[in-house]
PDB file of N, CA and C in Angstrom:
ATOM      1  N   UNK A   1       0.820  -1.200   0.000  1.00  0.00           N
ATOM      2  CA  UNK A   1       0.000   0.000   0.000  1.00  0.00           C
ATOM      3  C   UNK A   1       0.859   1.257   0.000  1.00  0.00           C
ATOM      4  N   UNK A   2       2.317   0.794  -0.043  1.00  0.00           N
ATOM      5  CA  UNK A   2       3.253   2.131   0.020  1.00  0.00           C
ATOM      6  C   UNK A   2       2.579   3.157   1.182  1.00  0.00           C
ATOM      7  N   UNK A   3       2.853   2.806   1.873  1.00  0.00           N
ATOM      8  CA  UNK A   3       2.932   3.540   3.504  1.00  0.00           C
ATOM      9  C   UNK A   3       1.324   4.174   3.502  1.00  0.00           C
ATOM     10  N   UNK A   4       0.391   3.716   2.379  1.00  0.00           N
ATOM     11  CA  UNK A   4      -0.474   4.631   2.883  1.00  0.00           C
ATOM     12  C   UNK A   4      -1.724   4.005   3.862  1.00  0.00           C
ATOM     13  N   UNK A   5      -2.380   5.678   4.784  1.00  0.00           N
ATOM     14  CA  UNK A   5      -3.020   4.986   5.578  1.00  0.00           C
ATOM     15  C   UNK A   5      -3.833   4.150   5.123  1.00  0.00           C
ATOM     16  N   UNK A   6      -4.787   3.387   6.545  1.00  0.00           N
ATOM     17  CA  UNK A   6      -6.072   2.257   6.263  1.00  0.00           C
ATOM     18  C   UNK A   6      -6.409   2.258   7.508  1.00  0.00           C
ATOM     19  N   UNK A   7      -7.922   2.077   7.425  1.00  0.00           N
ATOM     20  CA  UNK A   7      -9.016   2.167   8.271  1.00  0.00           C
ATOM     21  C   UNK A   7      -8.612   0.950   9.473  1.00  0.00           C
ATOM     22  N   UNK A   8      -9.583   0.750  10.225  1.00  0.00           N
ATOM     23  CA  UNK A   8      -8.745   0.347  11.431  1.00  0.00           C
ATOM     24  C   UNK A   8      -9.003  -1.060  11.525  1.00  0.00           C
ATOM     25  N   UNK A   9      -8.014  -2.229  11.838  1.00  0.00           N
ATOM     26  CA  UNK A   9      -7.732  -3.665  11.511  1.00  0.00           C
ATOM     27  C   UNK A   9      -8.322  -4.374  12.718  1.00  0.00           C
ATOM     28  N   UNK A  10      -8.450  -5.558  12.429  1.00  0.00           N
ATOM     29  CA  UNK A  10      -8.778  -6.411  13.558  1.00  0.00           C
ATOM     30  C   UNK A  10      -7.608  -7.983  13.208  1.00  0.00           C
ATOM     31  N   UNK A  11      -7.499  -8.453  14.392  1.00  0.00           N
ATOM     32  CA  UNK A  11      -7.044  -9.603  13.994  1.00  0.00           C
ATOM     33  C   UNK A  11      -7.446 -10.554  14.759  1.00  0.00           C
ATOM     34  N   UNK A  12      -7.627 -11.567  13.540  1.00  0.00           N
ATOM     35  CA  UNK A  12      -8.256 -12.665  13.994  1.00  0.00           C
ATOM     36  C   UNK A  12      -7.495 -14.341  13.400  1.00  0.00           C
ATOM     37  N   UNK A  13      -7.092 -15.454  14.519  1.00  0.00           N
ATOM     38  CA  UNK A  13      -6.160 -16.319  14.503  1.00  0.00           C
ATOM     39  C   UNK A  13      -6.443 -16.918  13.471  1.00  0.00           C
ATOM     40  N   UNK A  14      -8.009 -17.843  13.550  1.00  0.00           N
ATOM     41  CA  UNK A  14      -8.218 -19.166  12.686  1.00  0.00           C
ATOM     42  C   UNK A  14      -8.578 -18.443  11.444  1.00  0.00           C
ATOM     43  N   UNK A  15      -7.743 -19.123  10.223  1.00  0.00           N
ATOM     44  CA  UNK A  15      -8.451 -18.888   9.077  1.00  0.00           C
ATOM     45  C   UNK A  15      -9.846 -19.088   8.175  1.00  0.00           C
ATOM     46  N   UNK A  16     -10.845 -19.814   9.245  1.00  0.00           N
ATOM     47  CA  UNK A  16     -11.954 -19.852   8.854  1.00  0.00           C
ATOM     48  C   UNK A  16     -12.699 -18.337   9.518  1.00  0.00           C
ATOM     49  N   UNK A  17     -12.351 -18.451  10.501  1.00  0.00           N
ATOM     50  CA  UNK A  17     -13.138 -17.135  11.201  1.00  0.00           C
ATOM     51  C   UNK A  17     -12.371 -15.781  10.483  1.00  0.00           C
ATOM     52  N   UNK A  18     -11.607 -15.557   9.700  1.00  0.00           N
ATOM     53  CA  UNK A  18     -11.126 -14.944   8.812  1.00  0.00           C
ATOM     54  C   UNK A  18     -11.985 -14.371   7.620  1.00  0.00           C
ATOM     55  N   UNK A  19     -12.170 -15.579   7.044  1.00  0.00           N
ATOM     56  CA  UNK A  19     -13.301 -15.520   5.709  1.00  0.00           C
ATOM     57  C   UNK A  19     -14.288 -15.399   6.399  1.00  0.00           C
ATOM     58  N   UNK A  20     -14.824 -15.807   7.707  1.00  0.00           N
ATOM     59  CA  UNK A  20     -16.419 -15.799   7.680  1.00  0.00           C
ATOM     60  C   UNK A  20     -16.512 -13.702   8.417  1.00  0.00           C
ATOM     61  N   UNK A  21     -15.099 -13.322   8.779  1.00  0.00           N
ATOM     62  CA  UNK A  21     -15.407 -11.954   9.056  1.00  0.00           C
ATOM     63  C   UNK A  21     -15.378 -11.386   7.914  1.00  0.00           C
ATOM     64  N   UNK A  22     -14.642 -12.000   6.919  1.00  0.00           N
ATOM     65  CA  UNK A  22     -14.920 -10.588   5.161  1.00  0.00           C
ATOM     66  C   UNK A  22     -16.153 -11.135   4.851  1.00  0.00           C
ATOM     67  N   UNK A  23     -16.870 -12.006   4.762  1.00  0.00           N
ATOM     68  CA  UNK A  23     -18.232 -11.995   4.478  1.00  0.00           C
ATOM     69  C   UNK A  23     -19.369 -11.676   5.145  1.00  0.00           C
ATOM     70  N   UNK A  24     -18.747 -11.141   6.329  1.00  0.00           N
ATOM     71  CA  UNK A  24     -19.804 -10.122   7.038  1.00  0.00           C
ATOM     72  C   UNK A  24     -19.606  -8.721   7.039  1.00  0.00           C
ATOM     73  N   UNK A  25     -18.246  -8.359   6.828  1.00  0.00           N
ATOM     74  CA  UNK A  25     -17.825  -6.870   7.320  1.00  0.00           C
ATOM     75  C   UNK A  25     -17.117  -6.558   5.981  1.00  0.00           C
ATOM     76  N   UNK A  26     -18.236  -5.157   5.134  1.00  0.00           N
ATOM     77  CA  UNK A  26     -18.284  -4.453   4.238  1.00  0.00           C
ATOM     78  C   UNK A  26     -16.718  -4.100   4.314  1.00  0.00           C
ATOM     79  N   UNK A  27     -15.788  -3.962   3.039  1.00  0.00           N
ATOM     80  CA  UNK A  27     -14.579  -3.958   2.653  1.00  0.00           C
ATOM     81  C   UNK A  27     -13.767  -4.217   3.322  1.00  0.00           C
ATOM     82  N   UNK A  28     -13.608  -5.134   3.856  1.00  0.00           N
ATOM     83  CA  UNK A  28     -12.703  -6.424   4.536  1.00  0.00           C
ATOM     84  C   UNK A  28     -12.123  -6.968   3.512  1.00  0.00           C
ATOM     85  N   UNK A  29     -11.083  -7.394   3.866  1.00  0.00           N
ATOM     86  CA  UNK A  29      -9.934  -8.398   2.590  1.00  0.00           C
ATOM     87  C   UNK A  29      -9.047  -9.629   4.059  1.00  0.00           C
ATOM     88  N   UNK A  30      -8.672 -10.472   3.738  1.00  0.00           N
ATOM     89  CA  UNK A  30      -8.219 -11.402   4.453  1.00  0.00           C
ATOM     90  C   UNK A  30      -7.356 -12.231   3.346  1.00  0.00           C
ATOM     91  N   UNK A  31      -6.270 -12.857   3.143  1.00  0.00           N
ATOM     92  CA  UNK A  31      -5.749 -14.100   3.000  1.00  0.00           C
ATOM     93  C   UNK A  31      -5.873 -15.445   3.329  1.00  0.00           C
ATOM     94  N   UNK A  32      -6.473 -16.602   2.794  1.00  0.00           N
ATOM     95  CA  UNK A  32      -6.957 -17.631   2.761  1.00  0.00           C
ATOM     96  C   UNK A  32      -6.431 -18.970   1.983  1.00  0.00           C
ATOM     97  N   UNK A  33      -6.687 -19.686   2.309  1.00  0.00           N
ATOM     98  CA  UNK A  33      -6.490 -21.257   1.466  1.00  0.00           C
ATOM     99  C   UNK A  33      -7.756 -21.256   0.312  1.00  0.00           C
ATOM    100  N   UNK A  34      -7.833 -21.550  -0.969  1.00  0.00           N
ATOM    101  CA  UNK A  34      -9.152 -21.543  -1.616  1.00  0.00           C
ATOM    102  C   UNK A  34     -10.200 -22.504  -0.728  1.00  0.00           C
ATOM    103  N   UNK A  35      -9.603 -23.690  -0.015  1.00  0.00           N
ATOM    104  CA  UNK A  35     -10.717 -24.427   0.842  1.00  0.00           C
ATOM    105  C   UNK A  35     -11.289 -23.954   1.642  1.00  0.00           C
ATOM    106  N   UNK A  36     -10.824 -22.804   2.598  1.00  0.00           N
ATOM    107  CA  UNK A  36     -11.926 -21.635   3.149  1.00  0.00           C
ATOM    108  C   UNK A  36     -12.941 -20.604   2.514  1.00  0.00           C
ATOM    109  N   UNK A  37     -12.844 -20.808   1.282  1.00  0.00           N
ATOM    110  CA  UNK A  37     -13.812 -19.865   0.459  1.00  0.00           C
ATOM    111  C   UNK A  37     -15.266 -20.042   0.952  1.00  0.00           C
ATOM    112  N   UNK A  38     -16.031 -19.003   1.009  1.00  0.00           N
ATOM    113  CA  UNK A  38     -17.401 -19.042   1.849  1.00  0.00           C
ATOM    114  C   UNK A  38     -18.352 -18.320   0.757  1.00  0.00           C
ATOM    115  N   UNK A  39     -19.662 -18.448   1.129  1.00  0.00           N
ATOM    116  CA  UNK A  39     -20.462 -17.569   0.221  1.00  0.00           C
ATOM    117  C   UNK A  39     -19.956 -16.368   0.649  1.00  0.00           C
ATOM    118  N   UNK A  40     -20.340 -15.207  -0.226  1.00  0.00           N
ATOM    119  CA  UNK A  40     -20.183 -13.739   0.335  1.00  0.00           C
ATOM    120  C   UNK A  40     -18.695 -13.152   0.378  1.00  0.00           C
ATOM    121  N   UNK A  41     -17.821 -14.152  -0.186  1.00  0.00           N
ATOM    122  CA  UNK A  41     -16.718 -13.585  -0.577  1.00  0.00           C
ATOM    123  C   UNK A  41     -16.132 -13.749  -1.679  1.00  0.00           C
ATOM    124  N   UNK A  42     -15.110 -13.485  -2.190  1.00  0.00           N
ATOM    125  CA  UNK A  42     -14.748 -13.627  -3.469  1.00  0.00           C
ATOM    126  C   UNK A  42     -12.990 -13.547  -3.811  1.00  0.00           C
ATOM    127  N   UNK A  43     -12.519 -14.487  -4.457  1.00  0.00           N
ATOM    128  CA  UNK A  43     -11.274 -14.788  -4.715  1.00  0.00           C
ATOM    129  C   UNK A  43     -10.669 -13.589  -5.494  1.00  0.00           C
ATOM    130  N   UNK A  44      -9.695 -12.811  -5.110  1.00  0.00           N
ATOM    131  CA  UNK A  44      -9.058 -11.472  -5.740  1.00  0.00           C
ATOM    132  C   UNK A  44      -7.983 -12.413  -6.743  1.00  0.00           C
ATOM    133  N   UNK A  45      -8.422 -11.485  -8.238  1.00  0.00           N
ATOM    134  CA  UNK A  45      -7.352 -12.402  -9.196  1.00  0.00           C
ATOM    135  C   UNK A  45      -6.380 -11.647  -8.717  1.00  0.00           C
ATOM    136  N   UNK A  46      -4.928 -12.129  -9.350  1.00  0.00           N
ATOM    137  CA  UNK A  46      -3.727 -11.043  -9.209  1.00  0.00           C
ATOM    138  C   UNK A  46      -3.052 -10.904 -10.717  1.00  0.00           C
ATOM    139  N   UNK A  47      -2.520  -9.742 -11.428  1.00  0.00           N
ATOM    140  CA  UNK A  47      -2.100  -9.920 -12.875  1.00  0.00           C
ATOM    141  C   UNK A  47      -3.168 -10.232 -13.768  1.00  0.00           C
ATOM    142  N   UNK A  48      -4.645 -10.179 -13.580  1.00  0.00           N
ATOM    143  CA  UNK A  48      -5.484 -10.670 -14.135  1.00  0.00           C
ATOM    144  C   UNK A  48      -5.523 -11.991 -14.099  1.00  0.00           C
ATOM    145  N   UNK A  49      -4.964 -12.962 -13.396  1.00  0.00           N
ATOM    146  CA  UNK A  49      -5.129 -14.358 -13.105  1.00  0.00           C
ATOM    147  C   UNK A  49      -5.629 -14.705 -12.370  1.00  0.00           C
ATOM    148  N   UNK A  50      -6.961 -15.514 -12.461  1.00  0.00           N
ATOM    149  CA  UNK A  50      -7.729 -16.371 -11.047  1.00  0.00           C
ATOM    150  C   UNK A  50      -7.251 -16.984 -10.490  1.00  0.00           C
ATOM    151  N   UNK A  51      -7.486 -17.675  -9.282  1.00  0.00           N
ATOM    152  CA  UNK A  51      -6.508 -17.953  -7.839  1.00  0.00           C
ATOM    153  C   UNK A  51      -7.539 -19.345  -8.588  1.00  0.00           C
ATOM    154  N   UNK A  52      -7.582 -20.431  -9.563  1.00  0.00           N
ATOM    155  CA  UNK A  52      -7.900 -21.599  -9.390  1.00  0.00           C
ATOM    156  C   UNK A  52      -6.540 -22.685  -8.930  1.00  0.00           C
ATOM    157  N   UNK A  53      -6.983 -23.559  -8.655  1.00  0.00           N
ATOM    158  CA  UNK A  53      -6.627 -24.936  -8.678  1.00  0.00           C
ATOM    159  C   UNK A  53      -5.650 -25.211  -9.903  1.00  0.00           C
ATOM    160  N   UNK A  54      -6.281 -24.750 -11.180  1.00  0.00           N
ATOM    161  CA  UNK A  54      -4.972 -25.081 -12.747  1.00  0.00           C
ATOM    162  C   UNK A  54      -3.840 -23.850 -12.298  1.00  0.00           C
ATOM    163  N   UNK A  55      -4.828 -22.814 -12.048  1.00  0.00           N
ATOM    164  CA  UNK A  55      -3.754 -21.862 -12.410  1.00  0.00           C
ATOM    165  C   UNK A  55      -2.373 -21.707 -10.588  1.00  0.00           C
ATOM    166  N   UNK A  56      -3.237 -21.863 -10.133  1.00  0.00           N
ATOM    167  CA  UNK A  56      -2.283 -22.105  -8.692  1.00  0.00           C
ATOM    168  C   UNK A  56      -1.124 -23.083  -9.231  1.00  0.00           C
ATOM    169  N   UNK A  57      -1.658 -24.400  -9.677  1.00  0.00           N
ATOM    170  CA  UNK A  57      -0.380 -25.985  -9.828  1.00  0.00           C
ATOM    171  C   UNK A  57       0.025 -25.531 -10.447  1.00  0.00           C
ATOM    172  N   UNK A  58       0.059 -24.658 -12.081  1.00  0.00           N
ATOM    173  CA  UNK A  58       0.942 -24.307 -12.939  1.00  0.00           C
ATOM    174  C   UNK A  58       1.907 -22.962 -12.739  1.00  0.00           C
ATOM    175  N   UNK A  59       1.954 -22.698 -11.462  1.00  0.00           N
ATOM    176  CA  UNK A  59       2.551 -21.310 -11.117  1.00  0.00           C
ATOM    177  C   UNK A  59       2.482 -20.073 -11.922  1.00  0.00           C
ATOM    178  N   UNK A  60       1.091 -19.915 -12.299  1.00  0.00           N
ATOM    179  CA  UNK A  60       0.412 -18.846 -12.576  1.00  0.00           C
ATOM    180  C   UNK A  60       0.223 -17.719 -12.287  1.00  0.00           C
ATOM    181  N   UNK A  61      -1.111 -18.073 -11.291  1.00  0.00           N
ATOM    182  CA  UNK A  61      -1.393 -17.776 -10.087  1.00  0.00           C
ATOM    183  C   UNK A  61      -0.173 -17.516  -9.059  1.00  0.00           C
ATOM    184  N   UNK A  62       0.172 -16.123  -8.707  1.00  0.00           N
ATOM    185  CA  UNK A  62       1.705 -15.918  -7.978  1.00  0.00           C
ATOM    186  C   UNK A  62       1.770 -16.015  -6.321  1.00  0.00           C
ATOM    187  N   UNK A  63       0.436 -15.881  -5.849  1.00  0.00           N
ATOM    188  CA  UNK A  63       0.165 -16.112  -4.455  1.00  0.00           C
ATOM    189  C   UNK A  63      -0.438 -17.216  -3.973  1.00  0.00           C
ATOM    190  N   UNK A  64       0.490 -18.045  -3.313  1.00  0.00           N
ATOM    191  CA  UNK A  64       0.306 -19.634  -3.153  1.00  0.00           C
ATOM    192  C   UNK A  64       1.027 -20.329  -2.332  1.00  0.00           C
ATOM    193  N   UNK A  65       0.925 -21.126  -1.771  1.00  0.00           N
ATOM    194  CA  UNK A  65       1.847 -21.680  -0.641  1.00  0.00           C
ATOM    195  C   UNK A  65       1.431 -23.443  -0.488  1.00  0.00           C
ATOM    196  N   UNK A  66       1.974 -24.591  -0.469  1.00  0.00           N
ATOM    197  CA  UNK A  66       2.504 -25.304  -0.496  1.00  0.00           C
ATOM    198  C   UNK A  66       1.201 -26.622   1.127  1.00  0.00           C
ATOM    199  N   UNK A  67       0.960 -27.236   0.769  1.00  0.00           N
ATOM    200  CA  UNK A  67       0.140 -28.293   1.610  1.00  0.00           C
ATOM    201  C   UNK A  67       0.713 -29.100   2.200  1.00  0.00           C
ATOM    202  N   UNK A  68       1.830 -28.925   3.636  1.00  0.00           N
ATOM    203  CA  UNK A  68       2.924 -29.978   3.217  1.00  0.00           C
ATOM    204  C   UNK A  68       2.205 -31.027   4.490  1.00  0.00           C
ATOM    205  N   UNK A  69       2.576 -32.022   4.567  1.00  0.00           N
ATOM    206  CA  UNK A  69       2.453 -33.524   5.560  1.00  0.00           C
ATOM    207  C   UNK A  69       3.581 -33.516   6.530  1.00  0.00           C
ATOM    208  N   UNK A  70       3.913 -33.257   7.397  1.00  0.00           N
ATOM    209  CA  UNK A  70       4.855 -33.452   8.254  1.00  0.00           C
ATOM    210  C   UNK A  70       5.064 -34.555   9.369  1.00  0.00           C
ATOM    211  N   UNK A  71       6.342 -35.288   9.369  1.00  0.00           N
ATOM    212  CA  UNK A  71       6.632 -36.196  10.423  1.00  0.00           C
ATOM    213  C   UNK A  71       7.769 -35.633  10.904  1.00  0.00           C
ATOM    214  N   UNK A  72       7.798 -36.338  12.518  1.00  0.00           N
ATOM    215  CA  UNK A  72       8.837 -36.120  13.193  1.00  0.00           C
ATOM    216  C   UNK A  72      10.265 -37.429  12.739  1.00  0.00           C
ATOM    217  N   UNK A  73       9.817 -38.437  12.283  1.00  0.00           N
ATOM    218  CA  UNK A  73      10.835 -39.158  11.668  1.00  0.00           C
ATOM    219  C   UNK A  73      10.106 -40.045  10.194  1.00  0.00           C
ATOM    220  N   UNK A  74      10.561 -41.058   9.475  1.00  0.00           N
ATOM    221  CA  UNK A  74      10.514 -41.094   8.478  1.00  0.00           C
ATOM    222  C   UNK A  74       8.999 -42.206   8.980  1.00  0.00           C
ATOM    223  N   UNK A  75       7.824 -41.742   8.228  1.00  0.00           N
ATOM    224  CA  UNK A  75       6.796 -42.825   8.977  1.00  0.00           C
ATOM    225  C   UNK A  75       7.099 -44.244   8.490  1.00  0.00           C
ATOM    226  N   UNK A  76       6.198 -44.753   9.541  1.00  0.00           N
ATOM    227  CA  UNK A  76       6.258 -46.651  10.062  1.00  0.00           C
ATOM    228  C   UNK A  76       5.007 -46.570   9.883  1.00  0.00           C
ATOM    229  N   UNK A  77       4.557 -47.842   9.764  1.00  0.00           N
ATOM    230  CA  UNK A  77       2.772 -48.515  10.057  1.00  0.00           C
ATOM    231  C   UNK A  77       2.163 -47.292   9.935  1.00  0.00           C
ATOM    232  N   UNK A  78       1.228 -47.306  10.274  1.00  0.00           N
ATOM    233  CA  UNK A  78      -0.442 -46.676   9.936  1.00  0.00           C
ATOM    234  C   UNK A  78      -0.112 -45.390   9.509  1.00  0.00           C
ATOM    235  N   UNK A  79       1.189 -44.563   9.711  1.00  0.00           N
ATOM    236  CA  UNK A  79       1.441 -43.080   9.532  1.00  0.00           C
ATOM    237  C   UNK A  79       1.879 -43.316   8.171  1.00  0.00           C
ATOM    238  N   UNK A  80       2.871 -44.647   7.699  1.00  0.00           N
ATOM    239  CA  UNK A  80       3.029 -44.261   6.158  1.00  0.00           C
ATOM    240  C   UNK A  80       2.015 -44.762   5.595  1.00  0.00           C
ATOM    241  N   UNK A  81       0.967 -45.732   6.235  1.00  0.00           N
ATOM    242  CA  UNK A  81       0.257 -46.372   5.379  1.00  0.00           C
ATOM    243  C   UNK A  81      -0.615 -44.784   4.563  1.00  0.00           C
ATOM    244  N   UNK A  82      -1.300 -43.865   5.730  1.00  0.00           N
ATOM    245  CA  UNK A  82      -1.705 -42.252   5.275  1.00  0.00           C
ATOM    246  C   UNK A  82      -0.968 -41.235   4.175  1.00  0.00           C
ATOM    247  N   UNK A  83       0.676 -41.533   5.065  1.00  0.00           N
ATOM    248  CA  UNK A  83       1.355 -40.808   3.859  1.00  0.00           C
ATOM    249  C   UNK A  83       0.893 -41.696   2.395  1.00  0.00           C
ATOM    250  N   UNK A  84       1.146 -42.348   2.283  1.00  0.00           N
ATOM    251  CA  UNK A  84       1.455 -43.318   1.057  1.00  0.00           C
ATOM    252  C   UNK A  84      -0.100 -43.373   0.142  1.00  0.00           C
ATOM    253  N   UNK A  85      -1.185 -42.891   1.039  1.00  0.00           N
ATOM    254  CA  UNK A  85      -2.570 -43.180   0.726  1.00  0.00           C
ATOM    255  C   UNK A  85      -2.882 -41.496  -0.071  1.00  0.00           C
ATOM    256  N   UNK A  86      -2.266 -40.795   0.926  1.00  0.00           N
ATOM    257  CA  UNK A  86      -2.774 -39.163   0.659  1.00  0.00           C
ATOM    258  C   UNK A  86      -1.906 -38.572  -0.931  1.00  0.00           C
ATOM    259  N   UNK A  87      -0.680 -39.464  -0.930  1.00  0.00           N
ATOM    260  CA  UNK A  87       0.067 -39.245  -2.504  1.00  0.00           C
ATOM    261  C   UNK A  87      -0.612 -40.284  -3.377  1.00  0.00           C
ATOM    262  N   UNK A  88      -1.483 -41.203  -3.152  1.00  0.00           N
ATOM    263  CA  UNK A  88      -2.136 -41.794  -4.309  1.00  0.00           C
ATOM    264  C   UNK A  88      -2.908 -41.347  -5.203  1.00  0.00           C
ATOM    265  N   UNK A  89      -3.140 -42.208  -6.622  1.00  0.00           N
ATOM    266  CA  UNK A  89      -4.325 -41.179  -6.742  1.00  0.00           C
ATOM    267  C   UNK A  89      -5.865 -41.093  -6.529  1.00  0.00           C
ATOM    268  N   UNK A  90      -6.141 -42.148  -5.217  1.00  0.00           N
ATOM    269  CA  UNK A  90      -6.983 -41.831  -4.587  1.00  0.00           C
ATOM    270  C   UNK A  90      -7.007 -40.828  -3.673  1.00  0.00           C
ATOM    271  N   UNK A  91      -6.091 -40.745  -2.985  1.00  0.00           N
ATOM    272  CA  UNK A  91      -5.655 -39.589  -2.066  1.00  0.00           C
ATOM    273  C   UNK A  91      -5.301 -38.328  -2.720  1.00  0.00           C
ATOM    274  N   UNK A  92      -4.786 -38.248  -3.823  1.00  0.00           N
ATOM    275  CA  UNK A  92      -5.056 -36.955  -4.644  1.00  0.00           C
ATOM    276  C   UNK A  92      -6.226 -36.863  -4.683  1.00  0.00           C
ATOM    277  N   UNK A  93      -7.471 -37.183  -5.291  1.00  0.00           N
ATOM    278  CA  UNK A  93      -8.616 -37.048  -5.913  1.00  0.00           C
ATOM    279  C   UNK A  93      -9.247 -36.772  -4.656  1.00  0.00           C
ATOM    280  N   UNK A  94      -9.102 -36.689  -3.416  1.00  0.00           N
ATOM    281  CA  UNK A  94      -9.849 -35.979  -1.994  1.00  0.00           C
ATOM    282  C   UNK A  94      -9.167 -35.103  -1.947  1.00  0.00           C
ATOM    283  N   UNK A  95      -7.559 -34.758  -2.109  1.00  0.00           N
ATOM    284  CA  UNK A  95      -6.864 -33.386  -1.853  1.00  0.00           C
ATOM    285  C   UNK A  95      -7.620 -32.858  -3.038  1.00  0.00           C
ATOM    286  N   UNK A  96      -7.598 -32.664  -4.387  1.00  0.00           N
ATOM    287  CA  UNK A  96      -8.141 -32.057  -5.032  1.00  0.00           C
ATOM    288  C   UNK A  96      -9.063 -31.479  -4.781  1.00  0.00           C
ATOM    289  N   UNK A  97     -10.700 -32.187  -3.999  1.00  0.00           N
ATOM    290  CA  UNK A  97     -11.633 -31.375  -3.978  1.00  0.00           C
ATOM    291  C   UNK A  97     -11.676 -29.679  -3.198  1.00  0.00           C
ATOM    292  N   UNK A  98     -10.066 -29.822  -2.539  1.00  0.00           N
ATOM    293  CA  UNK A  98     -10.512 -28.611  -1.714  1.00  0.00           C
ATOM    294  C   UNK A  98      -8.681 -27.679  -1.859  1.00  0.00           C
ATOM    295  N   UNK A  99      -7.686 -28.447  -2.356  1.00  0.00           N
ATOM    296  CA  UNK A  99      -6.765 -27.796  -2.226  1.00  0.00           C
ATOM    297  C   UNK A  99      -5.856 -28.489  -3.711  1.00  0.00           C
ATOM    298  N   UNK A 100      -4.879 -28.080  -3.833  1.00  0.00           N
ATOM    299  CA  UNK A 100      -4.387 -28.674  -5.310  1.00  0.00           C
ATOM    300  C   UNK A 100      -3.283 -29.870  -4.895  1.00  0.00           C
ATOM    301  N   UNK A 101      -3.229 -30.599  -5.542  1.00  0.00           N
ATOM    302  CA  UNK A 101      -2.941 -31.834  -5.895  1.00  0.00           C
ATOM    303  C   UNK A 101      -1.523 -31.773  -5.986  1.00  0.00           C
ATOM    304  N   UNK A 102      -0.475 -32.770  -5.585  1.00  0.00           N
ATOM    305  CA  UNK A 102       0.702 -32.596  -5.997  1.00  0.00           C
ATOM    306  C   UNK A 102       1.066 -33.607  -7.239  1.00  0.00           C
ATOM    307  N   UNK A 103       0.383 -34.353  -7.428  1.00  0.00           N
ATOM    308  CA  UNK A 103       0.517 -35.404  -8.723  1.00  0.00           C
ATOM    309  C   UNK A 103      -0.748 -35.238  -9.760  1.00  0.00           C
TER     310      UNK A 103
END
């Protein structure tokens, strides 16, 4: 905004209660995951590019950040059986419905 002023902020932790405050409170803007998208708000393109799913995976879309899985060591039993399930492409095809896919 190059130093200029703005009306007065609130902050709020969870990113759902985020989106559900710009869809109540007239010119509100927030940063989000597209899987928090709510009625009553609306995805800001950037460069004239929509924030989808194609255009996010193909690094398009320039504002984006990464879904990662984290372990504390390399998983065993039931933790890789998840890892190993969530990179399938069954496990893609549920990440897909709400966030983008790494395969």
């Amino acid at each position: 905004m190059d130093k200029a002023e703005f009306g007065p902020t609130k902050e709020i932790d969870k990113p759902h209660d985020c989106v559900r405050a710009v869809a109540e409170e007239e010119n509100s803007i927030t940063f989000a995951s597209l899987a928090f998208k709510e009625p009553g708000t609306k995805s800001l393109a950037l460069n004239k590019v929509e924030p989808t799913n194609k255009n996010v995976k193909s690094g398009t879309y320039i504002l984006s950040r990464p879904l990662v899985l984290v372990a504390k060591t390399l998983p065993k039993g039931d933790l890789k059986k998840f890892f190993d399930f969530i990179l399938s492409k069954d496990g893609q095809a549920i990440v897909a419905k709400n966030f983008v896919p790494v395969k």
